[in-house]
ModelCIF file with pLDDT and N, C-alpha, C, O atoms, coordinates in Angstrom:
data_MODEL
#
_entry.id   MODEL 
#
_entity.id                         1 
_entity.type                       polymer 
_entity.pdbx_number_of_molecules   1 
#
_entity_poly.entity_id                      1 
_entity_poly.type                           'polypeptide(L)' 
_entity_poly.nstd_linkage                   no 
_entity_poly.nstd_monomer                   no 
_entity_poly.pdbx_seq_one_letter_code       
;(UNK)(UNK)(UNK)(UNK)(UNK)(UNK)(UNK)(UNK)(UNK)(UNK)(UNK)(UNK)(UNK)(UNK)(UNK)(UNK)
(UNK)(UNK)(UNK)(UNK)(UNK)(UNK)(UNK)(UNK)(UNK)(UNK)(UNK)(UNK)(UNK)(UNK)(UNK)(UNK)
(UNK)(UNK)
;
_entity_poly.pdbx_seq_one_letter_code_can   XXXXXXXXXXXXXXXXXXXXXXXXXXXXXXXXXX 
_entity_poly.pdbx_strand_id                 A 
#
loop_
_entity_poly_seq.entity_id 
_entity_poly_seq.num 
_entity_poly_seq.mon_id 
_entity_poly_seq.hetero 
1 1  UNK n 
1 2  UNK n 
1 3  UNK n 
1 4  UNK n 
1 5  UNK n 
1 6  UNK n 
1 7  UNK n 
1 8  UNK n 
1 9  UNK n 
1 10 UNK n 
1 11 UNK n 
1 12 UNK n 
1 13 UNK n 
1 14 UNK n 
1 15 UNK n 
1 16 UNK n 
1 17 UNK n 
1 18 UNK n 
1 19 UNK n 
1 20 UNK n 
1 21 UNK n 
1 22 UNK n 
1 23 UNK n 
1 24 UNK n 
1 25 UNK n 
1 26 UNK n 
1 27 UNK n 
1 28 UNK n 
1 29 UNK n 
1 30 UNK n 
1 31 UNK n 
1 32 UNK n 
1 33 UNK n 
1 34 UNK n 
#
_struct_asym.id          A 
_struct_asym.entity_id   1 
#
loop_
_ma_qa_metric.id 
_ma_qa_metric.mode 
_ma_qa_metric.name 
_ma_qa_metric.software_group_id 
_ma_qa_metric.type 
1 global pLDDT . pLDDT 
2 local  pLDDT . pLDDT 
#
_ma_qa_metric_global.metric_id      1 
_ma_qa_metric_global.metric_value   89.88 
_ma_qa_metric_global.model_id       1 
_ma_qa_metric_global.ordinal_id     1 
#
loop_
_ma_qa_metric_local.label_asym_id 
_ma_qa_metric_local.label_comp_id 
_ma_qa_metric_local.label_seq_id 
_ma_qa_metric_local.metric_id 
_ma_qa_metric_local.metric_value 
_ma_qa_metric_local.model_id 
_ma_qa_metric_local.ordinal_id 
A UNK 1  2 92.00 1 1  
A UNK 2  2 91.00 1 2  
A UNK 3  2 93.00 1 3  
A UNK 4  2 93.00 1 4  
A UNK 5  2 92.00 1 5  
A UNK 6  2 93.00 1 6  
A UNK 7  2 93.00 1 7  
A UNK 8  2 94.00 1 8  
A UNK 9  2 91.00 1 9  
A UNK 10 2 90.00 1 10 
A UNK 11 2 90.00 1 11 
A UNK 12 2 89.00 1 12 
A UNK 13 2 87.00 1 13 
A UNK 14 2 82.00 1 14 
A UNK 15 2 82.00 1 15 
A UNK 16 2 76.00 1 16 
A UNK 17 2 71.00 1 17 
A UNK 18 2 71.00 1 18 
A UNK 19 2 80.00 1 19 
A UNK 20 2 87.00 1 20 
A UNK 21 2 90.00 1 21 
A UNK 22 2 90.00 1 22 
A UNK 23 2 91.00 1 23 
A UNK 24 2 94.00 1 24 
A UNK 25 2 94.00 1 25 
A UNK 26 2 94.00 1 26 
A UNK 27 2 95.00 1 27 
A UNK 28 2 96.00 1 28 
A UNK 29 2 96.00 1 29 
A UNK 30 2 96.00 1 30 
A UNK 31 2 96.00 1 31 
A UNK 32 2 96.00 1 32 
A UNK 33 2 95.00 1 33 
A UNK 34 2 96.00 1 34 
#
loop_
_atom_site.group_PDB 
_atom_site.id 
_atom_site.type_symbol 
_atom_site.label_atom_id 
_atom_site.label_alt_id 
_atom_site.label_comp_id 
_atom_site.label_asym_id 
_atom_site.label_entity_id 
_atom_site.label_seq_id 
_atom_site.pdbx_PDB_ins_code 
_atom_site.Cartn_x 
_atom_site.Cartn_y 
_atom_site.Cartn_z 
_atom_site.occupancy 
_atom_site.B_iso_or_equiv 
_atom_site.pdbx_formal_charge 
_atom_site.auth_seq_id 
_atom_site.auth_comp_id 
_atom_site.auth_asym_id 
_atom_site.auth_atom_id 
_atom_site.pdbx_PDB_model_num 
ATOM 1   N N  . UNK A 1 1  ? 0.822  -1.213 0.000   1.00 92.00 ? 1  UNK A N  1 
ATOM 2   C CA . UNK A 1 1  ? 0.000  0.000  0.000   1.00 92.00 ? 1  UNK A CA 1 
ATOM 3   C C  . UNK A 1 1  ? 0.856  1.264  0.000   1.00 92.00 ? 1  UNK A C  1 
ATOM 4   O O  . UNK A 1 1  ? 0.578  2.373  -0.458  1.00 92.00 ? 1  UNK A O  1 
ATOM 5   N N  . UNK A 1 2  ? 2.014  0.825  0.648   1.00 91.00 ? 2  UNK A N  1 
ATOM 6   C CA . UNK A 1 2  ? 2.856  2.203  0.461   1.00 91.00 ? 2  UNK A CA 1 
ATOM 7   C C  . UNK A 1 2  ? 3.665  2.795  -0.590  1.00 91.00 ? 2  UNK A C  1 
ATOM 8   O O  . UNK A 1 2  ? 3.862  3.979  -0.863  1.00 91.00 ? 2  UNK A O  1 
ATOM 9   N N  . UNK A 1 3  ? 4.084  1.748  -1.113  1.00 93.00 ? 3  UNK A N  1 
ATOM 10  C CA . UNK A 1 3  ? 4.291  1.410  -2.228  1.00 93.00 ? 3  UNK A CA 1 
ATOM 11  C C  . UNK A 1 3  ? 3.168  2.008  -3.335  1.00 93.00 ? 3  UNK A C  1 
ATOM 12  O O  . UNK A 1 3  ? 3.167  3.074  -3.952  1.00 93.00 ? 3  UNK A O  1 
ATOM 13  N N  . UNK A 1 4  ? 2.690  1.446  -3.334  1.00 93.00 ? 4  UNK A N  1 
ATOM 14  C CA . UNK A 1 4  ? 1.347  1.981  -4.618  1.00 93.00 ? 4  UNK A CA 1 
ATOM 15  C C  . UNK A 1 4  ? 1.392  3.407  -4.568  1.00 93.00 ? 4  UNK A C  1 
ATOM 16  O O  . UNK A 1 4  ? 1.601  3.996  -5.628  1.00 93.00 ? 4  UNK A O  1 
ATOM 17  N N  . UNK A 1 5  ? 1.216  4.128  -3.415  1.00 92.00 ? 5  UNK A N  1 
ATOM 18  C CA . UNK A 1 5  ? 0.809  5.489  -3.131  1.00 92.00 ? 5  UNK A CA 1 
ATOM 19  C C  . UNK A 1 5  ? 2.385  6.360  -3.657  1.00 92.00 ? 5  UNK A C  1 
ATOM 20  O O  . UNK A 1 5  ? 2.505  7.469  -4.179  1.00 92.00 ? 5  UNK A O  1 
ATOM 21  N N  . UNK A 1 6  ? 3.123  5.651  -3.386  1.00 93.00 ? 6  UNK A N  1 
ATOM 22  C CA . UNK A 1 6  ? 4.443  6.517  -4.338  1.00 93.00 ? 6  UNK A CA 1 
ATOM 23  C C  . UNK A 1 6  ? 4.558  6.127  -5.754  1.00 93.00 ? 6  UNK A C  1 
ATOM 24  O O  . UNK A 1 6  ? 5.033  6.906  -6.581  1.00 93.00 ? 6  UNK A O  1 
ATOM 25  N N  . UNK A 1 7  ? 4.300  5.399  -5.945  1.00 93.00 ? 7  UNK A N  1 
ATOM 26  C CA . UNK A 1 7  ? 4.281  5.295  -7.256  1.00 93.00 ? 7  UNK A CA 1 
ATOM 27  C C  . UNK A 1 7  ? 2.814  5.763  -8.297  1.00 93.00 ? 7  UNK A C  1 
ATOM 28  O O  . UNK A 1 7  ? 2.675  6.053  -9.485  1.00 93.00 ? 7  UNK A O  1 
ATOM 29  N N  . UNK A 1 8  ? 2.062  5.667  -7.333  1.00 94.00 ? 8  UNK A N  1 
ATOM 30  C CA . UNK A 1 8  ? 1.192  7.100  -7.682  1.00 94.00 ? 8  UNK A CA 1 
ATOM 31  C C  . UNK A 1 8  ? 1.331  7.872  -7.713  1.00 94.00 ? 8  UNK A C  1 
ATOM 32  O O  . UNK A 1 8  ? 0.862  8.467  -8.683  1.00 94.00 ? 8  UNK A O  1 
ATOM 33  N N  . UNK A 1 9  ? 2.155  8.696  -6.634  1.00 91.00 ? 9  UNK A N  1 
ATOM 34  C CA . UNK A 1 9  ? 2.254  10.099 -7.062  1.00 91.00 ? 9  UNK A CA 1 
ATOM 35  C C  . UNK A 1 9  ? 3.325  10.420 -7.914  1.00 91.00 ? 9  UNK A C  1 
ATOM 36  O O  . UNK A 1 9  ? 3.376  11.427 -8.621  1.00 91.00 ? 9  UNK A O  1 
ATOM 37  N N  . UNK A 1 10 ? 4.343  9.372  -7.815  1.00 90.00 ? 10 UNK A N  1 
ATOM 38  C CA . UNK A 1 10 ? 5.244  9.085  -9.207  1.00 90.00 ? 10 UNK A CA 1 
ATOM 39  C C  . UNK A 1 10 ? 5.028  9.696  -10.427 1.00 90.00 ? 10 UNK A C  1 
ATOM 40  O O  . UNK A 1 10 ? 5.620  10.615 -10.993 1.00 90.00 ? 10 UNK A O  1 
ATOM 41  N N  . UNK A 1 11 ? 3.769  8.806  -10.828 1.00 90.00 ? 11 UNK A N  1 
ATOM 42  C CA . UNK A 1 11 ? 3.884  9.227  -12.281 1.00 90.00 ? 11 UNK A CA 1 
ATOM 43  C C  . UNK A 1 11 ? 2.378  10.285 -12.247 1.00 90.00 ? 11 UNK A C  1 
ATOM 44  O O  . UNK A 1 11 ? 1.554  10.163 -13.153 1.00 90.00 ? 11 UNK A O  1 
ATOM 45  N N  . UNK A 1 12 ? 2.243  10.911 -11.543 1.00 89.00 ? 12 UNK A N  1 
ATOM 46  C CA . UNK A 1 12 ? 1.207  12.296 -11.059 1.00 89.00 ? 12 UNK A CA 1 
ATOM 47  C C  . UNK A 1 12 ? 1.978  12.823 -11.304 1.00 89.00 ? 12 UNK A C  1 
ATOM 48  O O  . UNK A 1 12 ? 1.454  13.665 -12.033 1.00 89.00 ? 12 UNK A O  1 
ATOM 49  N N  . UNK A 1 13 ? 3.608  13.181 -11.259 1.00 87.00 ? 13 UNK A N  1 
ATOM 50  C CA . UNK A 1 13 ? 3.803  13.967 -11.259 1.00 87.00 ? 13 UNK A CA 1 
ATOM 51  C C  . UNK A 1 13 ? 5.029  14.314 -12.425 1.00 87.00 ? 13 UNK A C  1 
ATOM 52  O O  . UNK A 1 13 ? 5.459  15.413 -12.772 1.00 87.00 ? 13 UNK A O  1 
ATOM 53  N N  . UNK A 1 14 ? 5.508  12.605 -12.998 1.00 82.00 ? 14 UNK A N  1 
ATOM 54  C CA . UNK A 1 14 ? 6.419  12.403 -13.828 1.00 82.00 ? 14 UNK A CA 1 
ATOM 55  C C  . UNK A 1 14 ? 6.535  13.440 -14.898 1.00 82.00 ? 14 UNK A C  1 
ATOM 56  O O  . UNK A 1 14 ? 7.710  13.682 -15.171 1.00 82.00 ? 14 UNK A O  1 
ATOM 57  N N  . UNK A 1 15 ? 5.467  14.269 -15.729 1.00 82.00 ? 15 UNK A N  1 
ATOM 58  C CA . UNK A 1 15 ? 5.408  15.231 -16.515 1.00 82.00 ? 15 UNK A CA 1 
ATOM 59  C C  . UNK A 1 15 ? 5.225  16.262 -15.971 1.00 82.00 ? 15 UNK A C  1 
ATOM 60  O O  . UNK A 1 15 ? 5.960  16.906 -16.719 1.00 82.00 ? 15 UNK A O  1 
ATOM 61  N N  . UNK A 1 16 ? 4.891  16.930 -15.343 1.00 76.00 ? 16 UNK A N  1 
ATOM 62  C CA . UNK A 1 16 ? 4.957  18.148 -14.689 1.00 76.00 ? 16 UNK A CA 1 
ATOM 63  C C  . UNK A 1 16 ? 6.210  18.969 -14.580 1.00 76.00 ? 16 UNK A C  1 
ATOM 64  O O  . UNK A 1 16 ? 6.772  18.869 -13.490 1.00 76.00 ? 16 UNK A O  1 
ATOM 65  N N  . UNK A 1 17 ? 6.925  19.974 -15.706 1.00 71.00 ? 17 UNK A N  1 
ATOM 66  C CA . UNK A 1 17 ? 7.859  20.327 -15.322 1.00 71.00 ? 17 UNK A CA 1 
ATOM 67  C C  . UNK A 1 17 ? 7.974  21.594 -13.714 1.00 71.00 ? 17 UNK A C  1 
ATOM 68  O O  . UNK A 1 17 ? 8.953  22.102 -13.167 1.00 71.00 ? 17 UNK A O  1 
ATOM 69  N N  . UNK A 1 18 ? 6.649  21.682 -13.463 1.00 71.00 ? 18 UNK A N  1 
ATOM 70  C CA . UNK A 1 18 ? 7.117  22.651 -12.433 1.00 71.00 ? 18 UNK A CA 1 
ATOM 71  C C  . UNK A 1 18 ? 6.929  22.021 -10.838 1.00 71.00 ? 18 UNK A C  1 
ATOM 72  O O  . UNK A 1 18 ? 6.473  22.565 -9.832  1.00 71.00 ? 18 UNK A O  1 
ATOM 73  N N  . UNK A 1 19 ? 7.527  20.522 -11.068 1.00 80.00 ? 19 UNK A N  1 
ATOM 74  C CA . UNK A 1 19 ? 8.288  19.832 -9.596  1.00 80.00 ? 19 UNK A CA 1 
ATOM 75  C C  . UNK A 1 19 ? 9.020  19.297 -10.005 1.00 80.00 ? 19 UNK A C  1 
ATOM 76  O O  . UNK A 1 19 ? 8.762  18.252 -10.602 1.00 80.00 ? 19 UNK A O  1 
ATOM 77  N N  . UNK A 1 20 ? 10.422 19.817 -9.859  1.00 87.00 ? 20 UNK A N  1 
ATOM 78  C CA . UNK A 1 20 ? 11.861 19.025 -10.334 1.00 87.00 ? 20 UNK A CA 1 
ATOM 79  C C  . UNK A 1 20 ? 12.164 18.041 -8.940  1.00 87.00 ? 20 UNK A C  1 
ATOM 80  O O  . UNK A 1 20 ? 12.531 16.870 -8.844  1.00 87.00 ? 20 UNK A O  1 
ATOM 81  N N  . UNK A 1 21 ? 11.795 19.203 -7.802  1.00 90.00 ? 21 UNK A N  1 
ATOM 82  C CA . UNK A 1 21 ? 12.225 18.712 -6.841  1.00 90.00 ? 21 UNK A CA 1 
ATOM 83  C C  . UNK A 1 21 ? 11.233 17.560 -6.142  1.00 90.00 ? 21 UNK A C  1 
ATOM 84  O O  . UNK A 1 21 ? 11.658 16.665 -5.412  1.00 90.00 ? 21 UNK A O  1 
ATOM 85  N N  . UNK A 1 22 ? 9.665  17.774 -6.548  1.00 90.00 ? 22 UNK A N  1 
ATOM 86  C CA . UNK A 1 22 ? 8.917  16.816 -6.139  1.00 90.00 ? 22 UNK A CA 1 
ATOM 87  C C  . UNK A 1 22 ? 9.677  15.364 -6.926  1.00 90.00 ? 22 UNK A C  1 
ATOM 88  O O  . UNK A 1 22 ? 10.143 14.411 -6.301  1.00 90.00 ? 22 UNK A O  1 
ATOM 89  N N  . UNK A 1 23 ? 9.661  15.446 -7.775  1.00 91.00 ? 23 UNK A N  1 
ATOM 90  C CA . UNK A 1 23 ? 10.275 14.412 -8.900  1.00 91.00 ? 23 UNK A CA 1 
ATOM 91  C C  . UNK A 1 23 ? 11.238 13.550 -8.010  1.00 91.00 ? 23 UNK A C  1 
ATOM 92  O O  . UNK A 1 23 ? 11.213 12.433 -7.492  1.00 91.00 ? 23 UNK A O  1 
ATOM 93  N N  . UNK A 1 24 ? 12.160 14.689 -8.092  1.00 94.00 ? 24 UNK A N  1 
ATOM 94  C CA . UNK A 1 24 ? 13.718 13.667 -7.142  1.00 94.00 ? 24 UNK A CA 1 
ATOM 95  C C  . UNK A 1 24 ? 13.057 13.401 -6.073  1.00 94.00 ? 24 UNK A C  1 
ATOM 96  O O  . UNK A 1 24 ? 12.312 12.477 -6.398  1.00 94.00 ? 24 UNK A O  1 
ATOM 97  N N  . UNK A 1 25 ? 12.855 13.686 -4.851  1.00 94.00 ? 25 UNK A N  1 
ATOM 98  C CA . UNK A 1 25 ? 11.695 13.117 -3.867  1.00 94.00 ? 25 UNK A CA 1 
ATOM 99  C C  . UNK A 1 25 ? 11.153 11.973 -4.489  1.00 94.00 ? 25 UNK A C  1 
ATOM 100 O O  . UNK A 1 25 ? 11.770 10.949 -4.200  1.00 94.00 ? 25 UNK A O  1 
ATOM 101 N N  . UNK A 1 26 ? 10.200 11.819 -5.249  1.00 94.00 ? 26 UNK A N  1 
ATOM 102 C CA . UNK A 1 26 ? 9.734  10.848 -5.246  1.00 94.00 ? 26 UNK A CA 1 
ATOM 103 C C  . UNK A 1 26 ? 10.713 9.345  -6.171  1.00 94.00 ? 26 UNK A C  1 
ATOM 104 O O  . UNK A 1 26 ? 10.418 8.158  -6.029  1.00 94.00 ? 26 UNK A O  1 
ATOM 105 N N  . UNK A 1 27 ? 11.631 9.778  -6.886  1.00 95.00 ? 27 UNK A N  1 
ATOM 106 C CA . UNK A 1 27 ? 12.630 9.475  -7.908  1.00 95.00 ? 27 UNK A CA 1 
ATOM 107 C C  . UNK A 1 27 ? 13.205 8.586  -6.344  1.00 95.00 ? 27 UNK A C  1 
ATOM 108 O O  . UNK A 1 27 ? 12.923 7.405  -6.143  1.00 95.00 ? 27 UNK A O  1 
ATOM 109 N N  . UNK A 1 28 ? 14.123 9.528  -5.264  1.00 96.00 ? 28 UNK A N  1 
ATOM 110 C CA . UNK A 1 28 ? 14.642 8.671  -4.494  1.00 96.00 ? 28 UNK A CA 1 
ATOM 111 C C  . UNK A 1 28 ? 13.930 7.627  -3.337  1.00 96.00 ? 28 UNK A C  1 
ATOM 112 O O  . UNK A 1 28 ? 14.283 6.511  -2.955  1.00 96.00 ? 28 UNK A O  1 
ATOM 113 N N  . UNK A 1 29 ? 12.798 8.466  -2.960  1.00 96.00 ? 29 UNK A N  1 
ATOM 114 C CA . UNK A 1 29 ? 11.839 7.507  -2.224  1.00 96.00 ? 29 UNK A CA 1 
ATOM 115 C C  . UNK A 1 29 ? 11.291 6.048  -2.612  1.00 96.00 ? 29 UNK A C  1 
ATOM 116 O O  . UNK A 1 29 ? 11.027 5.087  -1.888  1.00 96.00 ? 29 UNK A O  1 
ATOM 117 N N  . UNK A 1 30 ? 11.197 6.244  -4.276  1.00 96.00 ? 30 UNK A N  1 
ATOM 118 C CA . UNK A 1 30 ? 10.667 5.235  -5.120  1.00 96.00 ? 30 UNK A CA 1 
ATOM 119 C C  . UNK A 1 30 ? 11.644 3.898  -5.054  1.00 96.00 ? 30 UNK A C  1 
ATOM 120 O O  . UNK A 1 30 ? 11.454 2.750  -4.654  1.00 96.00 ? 30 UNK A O  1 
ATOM 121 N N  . UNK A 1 31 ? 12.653 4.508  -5.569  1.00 96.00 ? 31 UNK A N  1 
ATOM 122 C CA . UNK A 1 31 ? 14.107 3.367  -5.475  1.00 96.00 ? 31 UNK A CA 1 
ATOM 123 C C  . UNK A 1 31 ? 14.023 2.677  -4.608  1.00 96.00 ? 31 UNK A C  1 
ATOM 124 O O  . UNK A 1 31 ? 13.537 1.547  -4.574  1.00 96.00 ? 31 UNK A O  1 
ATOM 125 N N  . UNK A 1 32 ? 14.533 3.336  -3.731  1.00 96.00 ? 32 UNK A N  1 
ATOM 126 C CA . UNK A 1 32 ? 14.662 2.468  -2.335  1.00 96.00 ? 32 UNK A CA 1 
ATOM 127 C C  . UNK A 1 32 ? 13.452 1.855  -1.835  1.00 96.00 ? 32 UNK A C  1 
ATOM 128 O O  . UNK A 1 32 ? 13.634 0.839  -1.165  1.00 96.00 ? 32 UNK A O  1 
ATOM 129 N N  . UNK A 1 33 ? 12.310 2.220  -1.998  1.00 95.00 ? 33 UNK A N  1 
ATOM 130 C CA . UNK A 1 33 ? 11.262 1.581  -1.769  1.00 95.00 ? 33 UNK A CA 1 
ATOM 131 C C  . UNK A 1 33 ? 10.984 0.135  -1.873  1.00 95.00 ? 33 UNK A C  1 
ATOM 132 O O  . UNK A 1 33 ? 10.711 -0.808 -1.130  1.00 95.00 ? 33 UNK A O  1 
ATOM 133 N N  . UNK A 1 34 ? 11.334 0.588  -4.167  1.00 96.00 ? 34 UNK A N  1 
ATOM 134 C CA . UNK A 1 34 ? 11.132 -1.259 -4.070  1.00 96.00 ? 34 UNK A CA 1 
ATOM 135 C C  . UNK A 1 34 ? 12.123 -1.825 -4.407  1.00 96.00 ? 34 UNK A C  1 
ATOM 136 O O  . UNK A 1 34 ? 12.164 -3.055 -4.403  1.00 96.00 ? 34 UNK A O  1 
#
């Protein structure tokens, strides 16, 4: 479940250029996740 929810907001936000930094946040949270 926790999982899912980052990788939801993952790709919520994968195109959005105006969160570079949400991106890496979720870019490094994601990794290590799974």
């Amino acid at each position: 479940m926790v999982l899912g929810g980052v990788i939801w907001e993952y790709f919520r936000n994968l195109h959005n250029d105006d969160s570079r930094t949400v991106r890496l946040g979720l870019s490094m949270a994601l990794g290590g996740g799974l």
